[in-house]
PDB file of N, CA and C in Angstrom:
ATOM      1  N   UNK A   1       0.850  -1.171   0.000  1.00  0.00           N
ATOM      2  CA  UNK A   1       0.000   0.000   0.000  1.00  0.00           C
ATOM      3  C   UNK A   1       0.899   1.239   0.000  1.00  0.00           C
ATOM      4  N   UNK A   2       0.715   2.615  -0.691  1.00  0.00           N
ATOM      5  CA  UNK A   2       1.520   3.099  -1.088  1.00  0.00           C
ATOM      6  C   UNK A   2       0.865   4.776  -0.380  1.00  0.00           C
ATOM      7  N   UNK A   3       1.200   5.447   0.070  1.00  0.00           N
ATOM      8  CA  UNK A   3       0.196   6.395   0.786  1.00  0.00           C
ATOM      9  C   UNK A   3       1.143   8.052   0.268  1.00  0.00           C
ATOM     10  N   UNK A   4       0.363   8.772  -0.098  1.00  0.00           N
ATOM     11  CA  UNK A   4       0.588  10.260  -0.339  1.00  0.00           C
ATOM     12  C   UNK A   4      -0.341  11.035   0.347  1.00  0.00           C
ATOM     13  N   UNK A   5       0.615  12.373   0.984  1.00  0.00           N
ATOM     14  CA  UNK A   5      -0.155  13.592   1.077  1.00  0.00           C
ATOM     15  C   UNK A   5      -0.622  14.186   0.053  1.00  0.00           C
ATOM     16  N   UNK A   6      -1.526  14.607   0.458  1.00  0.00           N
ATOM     17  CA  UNK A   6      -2.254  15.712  -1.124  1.00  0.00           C
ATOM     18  C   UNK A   6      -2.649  16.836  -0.184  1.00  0.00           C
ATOM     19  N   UNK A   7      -1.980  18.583  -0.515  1.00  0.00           N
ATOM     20  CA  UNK A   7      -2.257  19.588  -0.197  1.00  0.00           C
ATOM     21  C   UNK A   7      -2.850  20.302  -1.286  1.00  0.00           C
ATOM     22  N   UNK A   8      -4.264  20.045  -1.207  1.00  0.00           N
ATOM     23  CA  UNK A   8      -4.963  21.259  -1.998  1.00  0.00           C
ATOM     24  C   UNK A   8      -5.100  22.580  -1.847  1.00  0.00           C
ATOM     25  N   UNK A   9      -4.589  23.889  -2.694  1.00  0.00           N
ATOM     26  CA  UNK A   9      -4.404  24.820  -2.337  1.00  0.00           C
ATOM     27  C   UNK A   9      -5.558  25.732  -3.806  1.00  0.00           C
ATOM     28  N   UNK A  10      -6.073  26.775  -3.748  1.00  0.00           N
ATOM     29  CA  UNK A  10      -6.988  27.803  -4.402  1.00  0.00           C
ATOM     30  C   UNK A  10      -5.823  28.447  -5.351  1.00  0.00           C
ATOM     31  N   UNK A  11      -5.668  29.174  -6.533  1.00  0.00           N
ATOM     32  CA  UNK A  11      -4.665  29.958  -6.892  1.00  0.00           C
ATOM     33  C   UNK A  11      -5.698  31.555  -7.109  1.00  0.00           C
ATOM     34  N   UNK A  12      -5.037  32.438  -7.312  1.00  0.00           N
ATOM     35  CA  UNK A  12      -5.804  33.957  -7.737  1.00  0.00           C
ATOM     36  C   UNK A  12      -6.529  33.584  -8.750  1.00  0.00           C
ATOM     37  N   UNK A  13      -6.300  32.565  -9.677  1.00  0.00           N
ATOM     38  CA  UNK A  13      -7.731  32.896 -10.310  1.00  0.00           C
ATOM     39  C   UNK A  13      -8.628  31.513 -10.068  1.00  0.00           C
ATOM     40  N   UNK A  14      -8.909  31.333  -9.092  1.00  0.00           N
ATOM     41  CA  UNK A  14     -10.181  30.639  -8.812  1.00  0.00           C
ATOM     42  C   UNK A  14      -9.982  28.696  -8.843  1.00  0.00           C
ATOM     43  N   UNK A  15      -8.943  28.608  -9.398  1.00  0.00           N
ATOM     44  CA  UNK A  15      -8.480  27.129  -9.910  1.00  0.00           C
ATOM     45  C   UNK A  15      -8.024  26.443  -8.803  1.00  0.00           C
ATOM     46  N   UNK A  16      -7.761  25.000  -8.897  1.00  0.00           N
ATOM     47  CA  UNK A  16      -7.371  24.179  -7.540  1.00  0.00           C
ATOM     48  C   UNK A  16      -6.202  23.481  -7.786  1.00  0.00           C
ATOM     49  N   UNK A  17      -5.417  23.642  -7.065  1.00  0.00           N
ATOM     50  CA  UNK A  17      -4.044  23.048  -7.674  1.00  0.00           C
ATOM     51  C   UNK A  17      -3.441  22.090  -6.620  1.00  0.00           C
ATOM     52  N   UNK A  18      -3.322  20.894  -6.990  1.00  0.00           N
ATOM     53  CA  UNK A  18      -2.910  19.330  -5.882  1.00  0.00           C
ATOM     54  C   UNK A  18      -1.187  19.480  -5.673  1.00  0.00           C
ATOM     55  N   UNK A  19      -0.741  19.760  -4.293  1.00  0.00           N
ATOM     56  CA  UNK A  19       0.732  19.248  -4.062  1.00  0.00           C
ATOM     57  C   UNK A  19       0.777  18.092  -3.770  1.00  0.00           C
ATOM     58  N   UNK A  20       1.463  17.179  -4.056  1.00  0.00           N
ATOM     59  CA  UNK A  20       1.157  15.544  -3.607  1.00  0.00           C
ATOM     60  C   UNK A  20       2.384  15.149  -3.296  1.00  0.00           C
ATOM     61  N   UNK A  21       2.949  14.963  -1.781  1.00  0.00           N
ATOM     62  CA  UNK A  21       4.155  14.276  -1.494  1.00  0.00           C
ATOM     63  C   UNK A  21       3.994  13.219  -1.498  1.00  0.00           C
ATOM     64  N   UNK A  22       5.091  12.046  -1.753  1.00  0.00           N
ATOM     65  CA  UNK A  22       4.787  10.597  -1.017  1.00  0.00           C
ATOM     66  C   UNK A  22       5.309   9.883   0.434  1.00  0.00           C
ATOM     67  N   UNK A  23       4.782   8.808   0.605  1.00  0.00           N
ATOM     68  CA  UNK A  23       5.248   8.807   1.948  1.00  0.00           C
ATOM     69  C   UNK A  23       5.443   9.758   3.120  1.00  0.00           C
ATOM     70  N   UNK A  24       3.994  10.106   3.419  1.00  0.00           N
ATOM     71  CA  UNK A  24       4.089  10.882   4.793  1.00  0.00           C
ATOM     72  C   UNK A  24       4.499   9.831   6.035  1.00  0.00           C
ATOM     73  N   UNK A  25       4.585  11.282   7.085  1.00  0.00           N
ATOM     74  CA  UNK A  25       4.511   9.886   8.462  1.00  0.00           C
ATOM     75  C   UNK A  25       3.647   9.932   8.814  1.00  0.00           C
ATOM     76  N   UNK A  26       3.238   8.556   9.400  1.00  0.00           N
ATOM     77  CA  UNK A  26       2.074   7.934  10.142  1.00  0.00           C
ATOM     78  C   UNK A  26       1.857   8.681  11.197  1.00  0.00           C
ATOM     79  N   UNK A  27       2.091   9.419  11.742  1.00  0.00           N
ATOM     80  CA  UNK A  27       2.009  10.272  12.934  1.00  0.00           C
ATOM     81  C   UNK A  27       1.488  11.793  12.205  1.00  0.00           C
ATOM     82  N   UNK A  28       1.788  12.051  11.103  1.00  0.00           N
ATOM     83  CA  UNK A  28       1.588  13.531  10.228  1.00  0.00           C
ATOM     84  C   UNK A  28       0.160  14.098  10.864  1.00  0.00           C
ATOM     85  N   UNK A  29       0.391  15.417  11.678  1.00  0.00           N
ATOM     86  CA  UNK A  29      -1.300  16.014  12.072  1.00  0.00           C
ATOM     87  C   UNK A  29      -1.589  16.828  11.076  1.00  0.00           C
ATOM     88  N   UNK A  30      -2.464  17.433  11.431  1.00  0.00           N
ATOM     89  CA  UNK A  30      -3.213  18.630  10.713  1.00  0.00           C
ATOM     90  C   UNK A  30      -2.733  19.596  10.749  1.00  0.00           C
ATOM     91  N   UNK A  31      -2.353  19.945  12.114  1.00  0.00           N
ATOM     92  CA  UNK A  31      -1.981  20.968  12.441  1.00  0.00           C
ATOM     93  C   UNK A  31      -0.594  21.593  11.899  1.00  0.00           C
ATOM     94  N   UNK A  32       0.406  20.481  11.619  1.00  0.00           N
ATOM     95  CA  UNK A  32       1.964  20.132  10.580  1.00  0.00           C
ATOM     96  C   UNK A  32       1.655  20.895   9.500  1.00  0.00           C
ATOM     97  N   UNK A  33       0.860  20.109   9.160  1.00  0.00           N
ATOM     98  CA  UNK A  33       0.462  20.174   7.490  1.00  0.00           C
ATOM     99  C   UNK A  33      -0.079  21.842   7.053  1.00  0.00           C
ATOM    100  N   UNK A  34      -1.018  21.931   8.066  1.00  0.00           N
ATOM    101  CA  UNK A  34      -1.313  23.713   8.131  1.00  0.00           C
ATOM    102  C   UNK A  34      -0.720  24.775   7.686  1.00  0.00           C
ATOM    103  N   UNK A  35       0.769  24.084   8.793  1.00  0.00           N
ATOM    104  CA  UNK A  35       2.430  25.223   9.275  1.00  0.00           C
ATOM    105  C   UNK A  35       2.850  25.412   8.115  1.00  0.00           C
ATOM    106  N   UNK A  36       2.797  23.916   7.217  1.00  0.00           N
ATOM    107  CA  UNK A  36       3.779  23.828   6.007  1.00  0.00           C
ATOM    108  C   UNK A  36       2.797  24.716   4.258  1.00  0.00           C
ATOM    109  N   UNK A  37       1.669  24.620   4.637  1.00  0.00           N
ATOM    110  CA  UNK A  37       0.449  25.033   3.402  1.00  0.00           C
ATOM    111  C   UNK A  37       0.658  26.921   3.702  1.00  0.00           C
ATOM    112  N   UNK A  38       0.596  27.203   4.830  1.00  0.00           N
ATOM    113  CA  UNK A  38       0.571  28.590   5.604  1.00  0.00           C
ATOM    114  C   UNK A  38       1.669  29.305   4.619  1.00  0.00           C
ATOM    115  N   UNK A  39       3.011  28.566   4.946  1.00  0.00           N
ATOM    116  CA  UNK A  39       4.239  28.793   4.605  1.00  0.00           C
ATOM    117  C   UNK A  39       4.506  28.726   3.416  1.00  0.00           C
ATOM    118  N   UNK A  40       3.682  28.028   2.307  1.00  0.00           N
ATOM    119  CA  UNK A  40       3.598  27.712   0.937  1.00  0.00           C
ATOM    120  C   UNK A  40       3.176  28.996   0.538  1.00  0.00           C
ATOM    121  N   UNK A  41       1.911  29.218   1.045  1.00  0.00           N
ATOM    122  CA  UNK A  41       1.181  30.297   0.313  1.00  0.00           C
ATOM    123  C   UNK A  41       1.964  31.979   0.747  1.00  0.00           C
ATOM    124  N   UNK A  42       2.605  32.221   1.973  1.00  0.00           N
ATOM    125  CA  UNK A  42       3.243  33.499   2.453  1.00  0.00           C
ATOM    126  C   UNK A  42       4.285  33.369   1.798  1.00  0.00           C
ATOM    127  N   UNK A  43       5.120  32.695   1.331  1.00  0.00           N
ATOM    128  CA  UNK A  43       6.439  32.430   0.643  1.00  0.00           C
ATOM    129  C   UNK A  43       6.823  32.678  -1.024  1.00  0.00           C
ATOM    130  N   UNK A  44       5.424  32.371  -1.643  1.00  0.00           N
ATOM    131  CA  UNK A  44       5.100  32.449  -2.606  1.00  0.00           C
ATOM    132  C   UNK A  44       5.964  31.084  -2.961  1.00  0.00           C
ATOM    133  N   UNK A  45       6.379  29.649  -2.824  1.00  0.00           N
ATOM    134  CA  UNK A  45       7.364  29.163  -3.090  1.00  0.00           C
ATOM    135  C   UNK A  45       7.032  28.824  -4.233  1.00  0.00           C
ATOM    136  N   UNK A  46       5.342  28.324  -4.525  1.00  0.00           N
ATOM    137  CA  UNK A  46       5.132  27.677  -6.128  1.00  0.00           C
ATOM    138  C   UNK A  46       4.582  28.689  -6.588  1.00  0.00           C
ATOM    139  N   UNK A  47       4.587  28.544  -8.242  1.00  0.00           N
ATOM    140  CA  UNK A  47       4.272  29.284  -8.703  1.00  0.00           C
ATOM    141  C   UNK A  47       3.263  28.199  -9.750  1.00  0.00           C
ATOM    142  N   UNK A  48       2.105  28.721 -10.073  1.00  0.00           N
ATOM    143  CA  UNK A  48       1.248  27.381 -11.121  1.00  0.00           C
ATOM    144  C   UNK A  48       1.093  28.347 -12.530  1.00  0.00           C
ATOM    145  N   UNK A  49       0.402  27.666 -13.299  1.00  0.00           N
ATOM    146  CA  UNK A  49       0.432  28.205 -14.826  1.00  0.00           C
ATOM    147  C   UNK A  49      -0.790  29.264 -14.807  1.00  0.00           C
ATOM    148  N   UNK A  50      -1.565  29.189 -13.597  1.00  0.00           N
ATOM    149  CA  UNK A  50      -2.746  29.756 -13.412  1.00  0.00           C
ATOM    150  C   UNK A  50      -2.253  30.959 -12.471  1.00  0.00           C
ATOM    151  N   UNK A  51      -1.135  30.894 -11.718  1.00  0.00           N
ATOM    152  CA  UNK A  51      -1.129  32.532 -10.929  1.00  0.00           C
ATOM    153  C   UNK A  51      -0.763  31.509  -9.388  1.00  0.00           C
ATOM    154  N   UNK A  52      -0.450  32.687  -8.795  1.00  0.00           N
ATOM    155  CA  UNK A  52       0.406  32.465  -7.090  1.00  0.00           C
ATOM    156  C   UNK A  52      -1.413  31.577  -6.521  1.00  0.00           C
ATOM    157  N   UNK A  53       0.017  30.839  -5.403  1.00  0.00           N
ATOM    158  CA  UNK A  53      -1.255  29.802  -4.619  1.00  0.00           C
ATOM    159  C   UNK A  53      -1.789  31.081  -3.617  1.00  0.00           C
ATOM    160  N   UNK A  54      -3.454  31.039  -3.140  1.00  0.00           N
ATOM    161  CA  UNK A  54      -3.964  32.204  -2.726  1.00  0.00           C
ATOM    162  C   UNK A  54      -4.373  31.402  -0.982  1.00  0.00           C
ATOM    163  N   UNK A  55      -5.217  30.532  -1.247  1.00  0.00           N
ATOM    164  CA  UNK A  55      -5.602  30.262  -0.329  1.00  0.00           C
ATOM    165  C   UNK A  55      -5.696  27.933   0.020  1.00  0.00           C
ATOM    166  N   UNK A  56      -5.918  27.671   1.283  1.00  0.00           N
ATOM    167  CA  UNK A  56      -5.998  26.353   1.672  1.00  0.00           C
ATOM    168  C   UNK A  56      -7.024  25.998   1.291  1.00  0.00           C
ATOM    169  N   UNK A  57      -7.326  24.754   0.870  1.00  0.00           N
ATOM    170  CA  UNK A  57      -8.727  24.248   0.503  1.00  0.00           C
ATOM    171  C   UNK A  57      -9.235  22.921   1.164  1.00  0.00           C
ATOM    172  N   UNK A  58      -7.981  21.912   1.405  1.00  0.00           N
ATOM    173  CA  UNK A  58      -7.682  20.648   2.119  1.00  0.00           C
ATOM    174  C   UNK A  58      -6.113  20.112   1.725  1.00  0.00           C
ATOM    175  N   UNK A  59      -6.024  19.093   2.687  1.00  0.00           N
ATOM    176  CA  UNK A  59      -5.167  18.429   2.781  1.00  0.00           C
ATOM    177  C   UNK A  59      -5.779  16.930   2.963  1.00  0.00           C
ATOM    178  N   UNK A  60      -5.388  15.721   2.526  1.00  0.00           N
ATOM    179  CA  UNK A  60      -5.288  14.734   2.769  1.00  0.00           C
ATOM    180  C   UNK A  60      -4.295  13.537   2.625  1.00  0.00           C
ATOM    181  N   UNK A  61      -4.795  12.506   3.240  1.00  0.00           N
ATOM    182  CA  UNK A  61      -4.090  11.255   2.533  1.00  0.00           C
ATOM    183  C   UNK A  61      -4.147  10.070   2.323  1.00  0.00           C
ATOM    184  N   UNK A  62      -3.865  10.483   0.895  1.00  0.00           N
ATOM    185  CA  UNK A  62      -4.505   9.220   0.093  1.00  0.00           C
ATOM    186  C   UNK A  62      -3.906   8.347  -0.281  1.00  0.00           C
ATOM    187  N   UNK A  63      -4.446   6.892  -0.190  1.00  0.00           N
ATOM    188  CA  UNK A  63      -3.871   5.358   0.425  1.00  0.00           C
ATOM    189  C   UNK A  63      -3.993   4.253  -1.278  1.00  0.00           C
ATOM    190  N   UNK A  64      -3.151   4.020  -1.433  1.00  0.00           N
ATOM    191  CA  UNK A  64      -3.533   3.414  -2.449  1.00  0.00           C
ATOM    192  C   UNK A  64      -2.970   1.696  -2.321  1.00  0.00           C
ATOM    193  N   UNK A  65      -3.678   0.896  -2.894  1.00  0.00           N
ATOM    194  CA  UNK A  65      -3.115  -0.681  -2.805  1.00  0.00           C
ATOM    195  C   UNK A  65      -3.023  -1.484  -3.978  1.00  0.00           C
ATOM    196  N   UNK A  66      -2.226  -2.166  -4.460  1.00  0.00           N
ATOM    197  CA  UNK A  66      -1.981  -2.663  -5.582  1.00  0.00           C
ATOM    198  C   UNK A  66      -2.279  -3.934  -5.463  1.00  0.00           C
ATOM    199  N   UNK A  67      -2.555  -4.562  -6.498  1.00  0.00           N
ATOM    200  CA  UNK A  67      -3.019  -6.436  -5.961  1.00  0.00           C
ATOM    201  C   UNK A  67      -2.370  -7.072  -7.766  1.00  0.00           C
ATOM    202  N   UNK A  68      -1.220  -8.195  -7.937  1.00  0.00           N
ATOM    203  CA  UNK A  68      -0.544  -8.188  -8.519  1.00  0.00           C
ATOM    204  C   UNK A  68      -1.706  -9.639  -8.817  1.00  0.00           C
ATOM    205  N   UNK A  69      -2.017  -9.905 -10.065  1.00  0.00           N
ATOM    206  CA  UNK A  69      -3.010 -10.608 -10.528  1.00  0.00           C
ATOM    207  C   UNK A  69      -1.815 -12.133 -11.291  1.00  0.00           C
ATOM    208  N   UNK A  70      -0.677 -11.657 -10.893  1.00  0.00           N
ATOM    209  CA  UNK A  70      -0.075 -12.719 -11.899  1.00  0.00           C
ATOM    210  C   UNK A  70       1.210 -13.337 -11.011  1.00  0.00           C
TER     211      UNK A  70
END
């Protein structure tokens, strides 16, 4: 099973743009994840094809499992 963060963030013009790390830790809060989205968006660090990230929308993480048929 293979597990990623996904930080969804708003850009200035209205669009939704997915950061997706892999392998978080099992311990990862909300509150982490917040510090680090907070710091994304005051920093300006990304930049998308649509304009600077504006605002938080969610964070999650999503679990994925593979099942090898052969």
């Amino acid at each position: 099973m293979t597990k990623t963060l996904e930080m969804v963030f708003r850009n200035n013009e209205g669009k939704e743009t997915v950061i997706s790390l892999a392998d978080p830790r099992d311990d990862l809060t909300r509150a982490e994840v917040d510090v680090v989205m907070q710091d994304i968006i005051a920093k300006n660090i990304f930049l998308t094809k649509s304009g600077d990230l504006m605002q938080i929308v969610d964070a999650r993480i999503r679990t994925r499992e593979s099942v090898s048929l052969v």
